[in-house]
Each structure stands twice: as C-alpha cells, then as structure tokens.
N, C-alpha and C. Protein backbone atom coordinates (compact mmCIF):
# COMPACT_ATOMS: atom_id res chain seq x y z
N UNK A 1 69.14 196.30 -89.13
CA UNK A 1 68.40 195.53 -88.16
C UNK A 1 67.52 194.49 -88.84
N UNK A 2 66.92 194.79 -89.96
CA UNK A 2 65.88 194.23 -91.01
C UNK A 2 66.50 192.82 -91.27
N UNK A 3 67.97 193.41 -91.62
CA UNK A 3 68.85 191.90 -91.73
C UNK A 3 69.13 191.09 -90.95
N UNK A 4 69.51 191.05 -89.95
CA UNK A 4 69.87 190.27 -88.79
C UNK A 4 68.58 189.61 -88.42
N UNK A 5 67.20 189.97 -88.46
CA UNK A 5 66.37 189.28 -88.28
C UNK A 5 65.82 188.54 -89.75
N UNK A 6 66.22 188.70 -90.96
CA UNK A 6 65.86 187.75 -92.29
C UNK A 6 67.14 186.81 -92.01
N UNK A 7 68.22 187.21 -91.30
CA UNK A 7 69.54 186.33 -91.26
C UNK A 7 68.94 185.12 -90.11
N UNK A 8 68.24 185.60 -89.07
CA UNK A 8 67.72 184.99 -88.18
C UNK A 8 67.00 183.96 -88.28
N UNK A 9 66.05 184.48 -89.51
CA UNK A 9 64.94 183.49 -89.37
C UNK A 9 64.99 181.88 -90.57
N UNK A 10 66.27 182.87 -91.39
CA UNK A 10 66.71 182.15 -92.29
C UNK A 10 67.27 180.34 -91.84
N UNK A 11 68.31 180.85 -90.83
CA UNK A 11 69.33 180.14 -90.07
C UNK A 11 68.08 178.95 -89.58
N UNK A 12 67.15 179.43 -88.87
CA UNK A 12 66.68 178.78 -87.76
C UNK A 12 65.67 177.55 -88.83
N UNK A 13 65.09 178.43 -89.47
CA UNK A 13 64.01 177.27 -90.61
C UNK A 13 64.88 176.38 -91.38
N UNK A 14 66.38 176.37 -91.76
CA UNK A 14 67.26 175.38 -92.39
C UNK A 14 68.00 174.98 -91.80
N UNK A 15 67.81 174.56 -90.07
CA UNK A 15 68.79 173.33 -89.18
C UNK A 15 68.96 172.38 -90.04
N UNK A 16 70.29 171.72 -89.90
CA UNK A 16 70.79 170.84 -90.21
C UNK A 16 69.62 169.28 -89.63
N UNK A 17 69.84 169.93 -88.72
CA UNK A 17 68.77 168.27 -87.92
C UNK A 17 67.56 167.92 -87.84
N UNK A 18 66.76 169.25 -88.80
CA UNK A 18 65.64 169.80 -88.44
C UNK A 18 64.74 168.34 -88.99
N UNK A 19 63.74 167.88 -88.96
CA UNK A 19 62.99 167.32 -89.15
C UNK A 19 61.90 167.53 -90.49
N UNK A 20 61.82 168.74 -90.70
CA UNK A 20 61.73 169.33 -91.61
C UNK A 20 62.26 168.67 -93.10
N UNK A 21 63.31 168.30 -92.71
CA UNK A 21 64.42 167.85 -93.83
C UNK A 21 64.10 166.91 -93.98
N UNK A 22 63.71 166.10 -93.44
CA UNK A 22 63.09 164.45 -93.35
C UNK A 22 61.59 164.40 -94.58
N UNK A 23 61.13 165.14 -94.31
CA UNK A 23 59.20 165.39 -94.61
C UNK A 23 59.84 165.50 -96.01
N UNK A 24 60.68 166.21 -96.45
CA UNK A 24 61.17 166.59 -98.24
C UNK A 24 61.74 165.66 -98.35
N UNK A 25 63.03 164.56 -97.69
CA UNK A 25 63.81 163.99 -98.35
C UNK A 25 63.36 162.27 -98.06
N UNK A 26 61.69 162.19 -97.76
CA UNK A 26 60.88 160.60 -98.21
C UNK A 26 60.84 161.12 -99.46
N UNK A 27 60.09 161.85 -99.92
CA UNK A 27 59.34 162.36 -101.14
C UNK A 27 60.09 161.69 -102.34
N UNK A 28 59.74 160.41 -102.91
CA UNK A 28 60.37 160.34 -103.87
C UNK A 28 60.07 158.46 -104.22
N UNK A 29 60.17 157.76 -104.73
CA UNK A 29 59.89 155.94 -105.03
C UNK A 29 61.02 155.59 -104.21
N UNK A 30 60.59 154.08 -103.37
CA UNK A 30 61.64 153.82 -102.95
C UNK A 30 61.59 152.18 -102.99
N UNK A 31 62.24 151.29 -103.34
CA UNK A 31 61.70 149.47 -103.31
C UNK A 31 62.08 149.12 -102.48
N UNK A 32 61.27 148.35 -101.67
CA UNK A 32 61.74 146.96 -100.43
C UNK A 32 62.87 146.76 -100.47
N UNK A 33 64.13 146.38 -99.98
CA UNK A 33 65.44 145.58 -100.37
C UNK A 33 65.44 144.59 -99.00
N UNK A 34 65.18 144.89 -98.35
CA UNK A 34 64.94 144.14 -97.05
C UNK A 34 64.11 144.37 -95.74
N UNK A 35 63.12 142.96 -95.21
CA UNK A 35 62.44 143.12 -94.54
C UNK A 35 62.60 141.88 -93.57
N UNK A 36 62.47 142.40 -92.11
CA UNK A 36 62.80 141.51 -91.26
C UNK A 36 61.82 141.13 -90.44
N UNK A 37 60.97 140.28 -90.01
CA UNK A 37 60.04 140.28 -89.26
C UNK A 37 60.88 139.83 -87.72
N UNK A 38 59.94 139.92 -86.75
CA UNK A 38 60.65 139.45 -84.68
C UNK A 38 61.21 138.27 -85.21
N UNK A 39 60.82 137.02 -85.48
CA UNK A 39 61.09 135.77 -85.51
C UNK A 39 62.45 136.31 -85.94
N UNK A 40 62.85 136.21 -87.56
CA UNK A 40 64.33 136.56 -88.41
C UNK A 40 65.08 137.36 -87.89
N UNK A 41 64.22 138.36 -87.01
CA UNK A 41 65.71 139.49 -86.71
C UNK A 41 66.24 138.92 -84.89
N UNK A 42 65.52 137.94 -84.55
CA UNK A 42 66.25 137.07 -83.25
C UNK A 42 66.78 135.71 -83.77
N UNK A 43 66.13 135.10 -84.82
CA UNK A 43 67.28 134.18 -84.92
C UNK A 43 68.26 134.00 -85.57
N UNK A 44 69.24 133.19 -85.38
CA UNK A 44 70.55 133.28 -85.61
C UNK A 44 70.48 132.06 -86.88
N UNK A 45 71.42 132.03 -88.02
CA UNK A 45 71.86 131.23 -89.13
C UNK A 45 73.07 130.26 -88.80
N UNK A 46 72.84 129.13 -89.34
CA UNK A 46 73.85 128.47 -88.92
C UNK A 46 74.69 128.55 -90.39
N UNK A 47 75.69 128.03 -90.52
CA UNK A 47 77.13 128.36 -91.25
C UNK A 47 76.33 127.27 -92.25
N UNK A 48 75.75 126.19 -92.36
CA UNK A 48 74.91 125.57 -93.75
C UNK A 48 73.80 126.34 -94.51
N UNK A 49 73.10 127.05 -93.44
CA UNK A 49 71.96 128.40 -93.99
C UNK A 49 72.83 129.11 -94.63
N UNK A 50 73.78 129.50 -94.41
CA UNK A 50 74.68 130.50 -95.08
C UNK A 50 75.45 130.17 -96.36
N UNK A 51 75.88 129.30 -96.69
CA UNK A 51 76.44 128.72 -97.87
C UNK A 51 75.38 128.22 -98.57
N UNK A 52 73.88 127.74 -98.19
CA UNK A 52 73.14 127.39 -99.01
C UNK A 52 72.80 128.43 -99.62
N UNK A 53 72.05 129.90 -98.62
CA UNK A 53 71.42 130.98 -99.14
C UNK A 53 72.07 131.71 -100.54
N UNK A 54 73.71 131.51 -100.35
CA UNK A 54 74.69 131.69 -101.62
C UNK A 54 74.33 131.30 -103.22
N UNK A 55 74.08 130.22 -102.51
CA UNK A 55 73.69 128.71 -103.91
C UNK A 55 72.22 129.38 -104.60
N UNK A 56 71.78 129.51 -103.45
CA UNK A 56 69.50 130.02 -104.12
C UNK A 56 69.76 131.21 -105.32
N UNK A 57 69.66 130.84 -106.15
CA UNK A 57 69.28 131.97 -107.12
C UNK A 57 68.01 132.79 -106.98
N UNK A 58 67.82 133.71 -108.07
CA UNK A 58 66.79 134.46 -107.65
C UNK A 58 65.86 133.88 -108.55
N UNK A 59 64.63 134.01 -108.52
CA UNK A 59 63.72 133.77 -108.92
C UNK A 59 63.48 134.04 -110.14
N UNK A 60 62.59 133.34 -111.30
CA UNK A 60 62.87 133.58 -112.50
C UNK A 60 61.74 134.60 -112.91
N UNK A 61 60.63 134.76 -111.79
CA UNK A 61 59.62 135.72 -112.04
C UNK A 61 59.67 137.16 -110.37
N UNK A 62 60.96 137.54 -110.90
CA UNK A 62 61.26 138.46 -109.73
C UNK A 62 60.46 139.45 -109.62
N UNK A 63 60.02 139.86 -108.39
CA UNK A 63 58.56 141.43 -107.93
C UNK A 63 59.75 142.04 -107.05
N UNK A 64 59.40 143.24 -107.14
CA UNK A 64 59.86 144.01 -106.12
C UNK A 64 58.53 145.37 -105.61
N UNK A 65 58.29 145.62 -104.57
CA UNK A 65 57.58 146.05 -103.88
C UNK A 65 58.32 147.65 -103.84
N UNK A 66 57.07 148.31 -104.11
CA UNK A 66 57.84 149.74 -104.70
C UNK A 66 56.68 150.81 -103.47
N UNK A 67 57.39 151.42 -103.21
CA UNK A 67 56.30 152.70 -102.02
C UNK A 67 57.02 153.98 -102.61
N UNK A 68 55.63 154.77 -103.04
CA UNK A 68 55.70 156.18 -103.65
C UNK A 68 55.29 157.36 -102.53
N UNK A 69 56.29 158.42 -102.42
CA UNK A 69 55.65 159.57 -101.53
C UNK A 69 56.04 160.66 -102.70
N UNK A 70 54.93 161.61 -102.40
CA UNK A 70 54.96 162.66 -103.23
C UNK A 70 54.87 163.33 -102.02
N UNK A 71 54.86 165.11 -103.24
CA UNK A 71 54.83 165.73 -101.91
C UNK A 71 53.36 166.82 -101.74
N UNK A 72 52.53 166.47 -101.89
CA UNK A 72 51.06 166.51 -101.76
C UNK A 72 50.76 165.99 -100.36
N UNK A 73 51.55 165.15 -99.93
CA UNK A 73 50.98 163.79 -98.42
C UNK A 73 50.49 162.55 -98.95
N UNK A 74 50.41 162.51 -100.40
CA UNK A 74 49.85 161.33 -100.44
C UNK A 74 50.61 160.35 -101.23
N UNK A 75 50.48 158.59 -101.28
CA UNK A 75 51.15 157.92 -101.99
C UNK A 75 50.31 156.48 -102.36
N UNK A 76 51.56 155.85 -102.47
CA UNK A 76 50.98 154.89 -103.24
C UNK A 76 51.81 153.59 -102.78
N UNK A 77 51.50 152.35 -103.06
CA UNK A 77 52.31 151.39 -102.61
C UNK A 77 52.17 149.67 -103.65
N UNK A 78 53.13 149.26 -103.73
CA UNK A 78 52.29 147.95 -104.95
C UNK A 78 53.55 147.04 -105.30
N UNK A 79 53.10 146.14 -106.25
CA UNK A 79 53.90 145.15 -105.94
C UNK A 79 54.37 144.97 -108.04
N UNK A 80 55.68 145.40 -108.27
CA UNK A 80 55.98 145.11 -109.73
C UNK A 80 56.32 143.56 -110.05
N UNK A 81 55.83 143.59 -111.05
CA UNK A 81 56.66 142.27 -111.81
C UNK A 81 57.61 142.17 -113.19
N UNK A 82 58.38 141.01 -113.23
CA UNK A 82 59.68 141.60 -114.33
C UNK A 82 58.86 141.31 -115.81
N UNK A 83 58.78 142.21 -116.40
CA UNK A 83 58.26 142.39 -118.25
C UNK A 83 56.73 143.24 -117.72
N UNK A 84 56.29 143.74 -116.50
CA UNK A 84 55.18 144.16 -116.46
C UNK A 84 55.38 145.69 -115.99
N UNK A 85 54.49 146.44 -117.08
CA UNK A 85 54.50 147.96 -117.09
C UNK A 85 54.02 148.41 -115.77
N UNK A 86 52.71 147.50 -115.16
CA UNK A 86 52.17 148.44 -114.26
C UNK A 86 52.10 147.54 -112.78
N UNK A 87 51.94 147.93 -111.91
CA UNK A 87 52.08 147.16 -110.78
C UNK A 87 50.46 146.85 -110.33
N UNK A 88 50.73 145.74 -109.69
CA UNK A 88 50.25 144.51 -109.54
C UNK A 88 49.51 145.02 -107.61
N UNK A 89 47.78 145.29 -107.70
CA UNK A 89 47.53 145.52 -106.51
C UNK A 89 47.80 146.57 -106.01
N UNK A 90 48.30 147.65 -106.68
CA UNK A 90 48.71 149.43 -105.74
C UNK A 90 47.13 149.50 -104.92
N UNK A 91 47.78 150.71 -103.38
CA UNK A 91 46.98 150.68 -103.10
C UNK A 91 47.65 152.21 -102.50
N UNK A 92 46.74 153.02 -102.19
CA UNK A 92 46.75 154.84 -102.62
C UNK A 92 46.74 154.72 -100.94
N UNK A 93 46.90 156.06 -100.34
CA UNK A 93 47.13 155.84 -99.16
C UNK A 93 47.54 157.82 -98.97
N UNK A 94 47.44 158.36 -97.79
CA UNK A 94 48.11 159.94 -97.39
C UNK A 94 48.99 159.42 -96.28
N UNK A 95 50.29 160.10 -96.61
CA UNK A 95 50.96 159.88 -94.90
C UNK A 95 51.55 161.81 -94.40
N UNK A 96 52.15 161.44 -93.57
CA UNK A 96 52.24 162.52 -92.76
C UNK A 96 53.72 161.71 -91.91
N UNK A 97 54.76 163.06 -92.12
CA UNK A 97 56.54 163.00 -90.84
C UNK A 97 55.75 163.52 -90.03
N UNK A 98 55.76 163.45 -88.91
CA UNK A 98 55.75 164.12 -87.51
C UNK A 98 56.60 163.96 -86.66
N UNK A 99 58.00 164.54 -86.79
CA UNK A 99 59.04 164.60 -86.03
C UNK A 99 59.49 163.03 -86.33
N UNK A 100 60.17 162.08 -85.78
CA UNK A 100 60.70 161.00 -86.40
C UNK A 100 59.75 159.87 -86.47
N UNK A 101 58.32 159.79 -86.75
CA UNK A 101 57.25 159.14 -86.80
C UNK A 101 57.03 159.22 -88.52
N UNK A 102 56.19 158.70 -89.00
CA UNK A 102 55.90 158.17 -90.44
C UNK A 102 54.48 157.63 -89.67
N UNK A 103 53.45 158.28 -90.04
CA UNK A 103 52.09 158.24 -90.31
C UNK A 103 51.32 157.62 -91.62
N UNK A 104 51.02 156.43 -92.24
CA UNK A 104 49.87 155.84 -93.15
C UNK A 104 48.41 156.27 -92.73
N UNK A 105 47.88 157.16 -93.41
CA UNK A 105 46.76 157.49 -93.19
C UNK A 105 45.59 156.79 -94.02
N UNK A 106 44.57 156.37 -94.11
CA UNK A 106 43.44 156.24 -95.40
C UNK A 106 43.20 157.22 -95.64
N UNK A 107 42.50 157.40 -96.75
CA UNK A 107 42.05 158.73 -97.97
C UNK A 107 41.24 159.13 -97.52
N UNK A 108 40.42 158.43 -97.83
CA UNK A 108 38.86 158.47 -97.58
C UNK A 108 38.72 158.80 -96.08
N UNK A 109 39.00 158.09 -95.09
CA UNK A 109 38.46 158.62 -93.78
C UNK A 109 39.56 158.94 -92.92
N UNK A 110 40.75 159.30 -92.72
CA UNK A 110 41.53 159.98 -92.53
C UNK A 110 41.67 159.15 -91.41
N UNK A 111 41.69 158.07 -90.97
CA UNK A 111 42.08 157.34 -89.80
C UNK A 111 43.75 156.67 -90.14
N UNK A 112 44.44 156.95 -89.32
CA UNK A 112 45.83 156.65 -89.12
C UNK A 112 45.37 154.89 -89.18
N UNK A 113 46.28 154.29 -90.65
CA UNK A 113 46.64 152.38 -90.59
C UNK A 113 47.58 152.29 -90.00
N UNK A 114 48.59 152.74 -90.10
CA UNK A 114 49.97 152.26 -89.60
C UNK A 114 50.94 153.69 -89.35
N UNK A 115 51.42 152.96 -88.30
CA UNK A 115 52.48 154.31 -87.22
C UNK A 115 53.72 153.54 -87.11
N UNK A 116 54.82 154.37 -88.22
CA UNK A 116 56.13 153.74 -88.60
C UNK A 116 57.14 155.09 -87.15
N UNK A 117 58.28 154.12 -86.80
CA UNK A 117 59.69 155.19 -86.53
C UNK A 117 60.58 154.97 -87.59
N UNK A 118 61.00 156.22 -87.84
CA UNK A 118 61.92 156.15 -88.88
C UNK A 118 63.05 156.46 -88.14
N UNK A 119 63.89 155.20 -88.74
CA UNK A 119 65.62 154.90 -87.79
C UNK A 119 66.32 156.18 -88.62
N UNK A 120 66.22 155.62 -89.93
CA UNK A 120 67.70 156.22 -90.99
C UNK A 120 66.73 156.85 -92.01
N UNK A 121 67.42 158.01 -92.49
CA UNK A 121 66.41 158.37 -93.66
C UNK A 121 67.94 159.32 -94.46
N UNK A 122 68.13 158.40 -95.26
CA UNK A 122 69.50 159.29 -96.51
C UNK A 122 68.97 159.74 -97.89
N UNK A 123 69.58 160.09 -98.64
CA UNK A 123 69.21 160.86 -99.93
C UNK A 123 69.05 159.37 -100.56
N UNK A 124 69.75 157.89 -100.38
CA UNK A 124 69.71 156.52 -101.10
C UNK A 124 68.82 155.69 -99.96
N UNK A 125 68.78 155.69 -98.93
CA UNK A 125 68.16 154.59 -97.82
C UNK A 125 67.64 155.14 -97.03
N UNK A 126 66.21 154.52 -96.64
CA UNK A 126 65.39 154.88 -95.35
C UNK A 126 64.84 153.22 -94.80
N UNK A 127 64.75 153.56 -93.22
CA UNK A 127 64.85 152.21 -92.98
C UNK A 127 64.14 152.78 -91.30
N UNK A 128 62.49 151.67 -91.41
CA UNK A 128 62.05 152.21 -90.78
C UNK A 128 61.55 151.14 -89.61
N UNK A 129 60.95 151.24 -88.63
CA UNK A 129 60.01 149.65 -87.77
C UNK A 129 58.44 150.55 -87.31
N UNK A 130 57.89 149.40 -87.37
CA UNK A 130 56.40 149.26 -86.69
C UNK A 130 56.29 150.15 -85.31
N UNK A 131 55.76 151.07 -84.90
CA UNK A 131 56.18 151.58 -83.46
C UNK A 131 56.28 150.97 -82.58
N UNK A 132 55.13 149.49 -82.38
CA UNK A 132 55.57 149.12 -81.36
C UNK A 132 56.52 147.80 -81.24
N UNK A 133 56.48 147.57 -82.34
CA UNK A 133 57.48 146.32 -82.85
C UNK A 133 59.13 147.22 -83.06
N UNK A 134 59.86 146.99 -82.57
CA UNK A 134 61.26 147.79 -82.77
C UNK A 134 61.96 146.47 -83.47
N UNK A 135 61.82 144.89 -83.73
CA UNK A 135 62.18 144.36 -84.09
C UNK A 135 62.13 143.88 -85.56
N UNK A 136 60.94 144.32 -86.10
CA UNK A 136 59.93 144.34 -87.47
C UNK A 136 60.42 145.36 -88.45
N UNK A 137 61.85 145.27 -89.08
CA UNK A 137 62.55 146.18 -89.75
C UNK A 137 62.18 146.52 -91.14
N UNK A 138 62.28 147.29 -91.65
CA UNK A 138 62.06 147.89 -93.46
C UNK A 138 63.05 148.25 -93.95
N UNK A 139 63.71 147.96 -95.02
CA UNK A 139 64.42 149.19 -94.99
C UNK A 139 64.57 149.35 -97.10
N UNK A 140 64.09 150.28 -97.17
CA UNK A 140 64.21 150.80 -98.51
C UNK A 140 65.29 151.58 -99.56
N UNK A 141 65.15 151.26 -100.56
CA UNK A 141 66.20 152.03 -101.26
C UNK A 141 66.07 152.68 -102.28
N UNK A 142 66.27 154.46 -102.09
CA UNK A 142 65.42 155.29 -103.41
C UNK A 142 65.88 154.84 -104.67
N UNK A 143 64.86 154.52 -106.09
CA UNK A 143 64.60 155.00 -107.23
C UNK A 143 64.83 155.81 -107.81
N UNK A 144 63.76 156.77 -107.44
CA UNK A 144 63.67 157.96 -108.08
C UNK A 144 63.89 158.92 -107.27
C-alpha cells in the first residue's frame, strides 16, 4: 500500500506539463537574439528592406545582451562587448515562474518591475512578451 502511494505521489510532482518544469528549465544565461517592439512586429518589409538588410554587415563593435537566472530567484541582466571580460551596466534583480508568468522583482524592496508571459520555454529558446503588450516580443537563446 506504502507503494502505490510513493508511486502516487511520485507520478503527480513530475507531470510532463507541469509548470514546475518551467521554474528549473529558465535557470541558466540566456542572450537577446531577437526583439520586436508593436511598431516592427505590425509592419510589413518591402522586398528592397529585404535585400538591403542582407547587404548590412554586423557591426564592428558587436554587444549582445545576456539575462542570468539562477536558481536562488535571483539574477542578473547586462549588456557584453566583443574583447570585454565583464559586462557593461549589469543590473541584479529576483524573479519568480508563477504558472506561465515570469515575475522581475527589485532586491531591495520586493516590488514586482516587470510582468513577462512566457510563450515558449525549450532546453535552447525561451521567448517571452510584456503582459500587456502581446505584441512586444523577446526571445532568447541559452548559453549556458
């Protein structure tokens, strides 16, 4: 009988869908790869935007924007540059999953900055919007 209820409780705390799974599998560096603000994600490119954007190289002093979750609740967020060890402006921060929500908390006074939905969250990509902006996209790609 002992078993069927450790079999029980086993089953039920490791759903597949559980949310749970989400809270462990941010935990980890992840960089910007793309961000869309309302304006960009309603307008449309014309076929010269598109063959030019081809042509633009990248920049010869490339940053990429790096967001850290540990699994304490708390992280970090900042902006790298190429030949530079340490990033440029981090700024420390606690968040909190609550079911498909992403919570930015401050440290210091525990007031919620920013209230993310998280669309997609994979072992390589999470990709999230503003709650009340559904058009204001993120979407990241793990590091580490």
């Amino acid at each position: 009988m002992r078993l069927w209820i450790l079999a029980g409780m086993v089953l039920i705390g490791w759903g597949p869908d559980s949310y749970r799974d989400q809270a462990q599998t941010i935990v980890g560096t992840w960089q910007l790869t793309d961000e869309k603000t309302c304006f960009q994600s309603q307008m449309e490119k014309s076929e010269t935007e598109k063959e030019l954007e081809k042509d633009m190289g990248s920049s010869r002093n490339a940053v990429a924007r790096i967001i850290r979750f540990d699994k304490k609740g708390s992280g970090e967020e900042g902006i790298f540059s190429t030949g530079k060890k340490k990033a440029a402006g981090m700024s420390a921060f606690n968040y909190k999953v609550n079911g498909p929500e992403l919570l930015l908390m401050d440290i210091k006074s525990g007031i919620m900055t920013q209230q993310f939905v998280i669309d997609t969250l994979t072992q390589s990509n999470l990709t999230i919007h503003l709650l009340n902006k559904d058009c204001e996209i993120k979407t990241f790609t793990r590091i580490k």
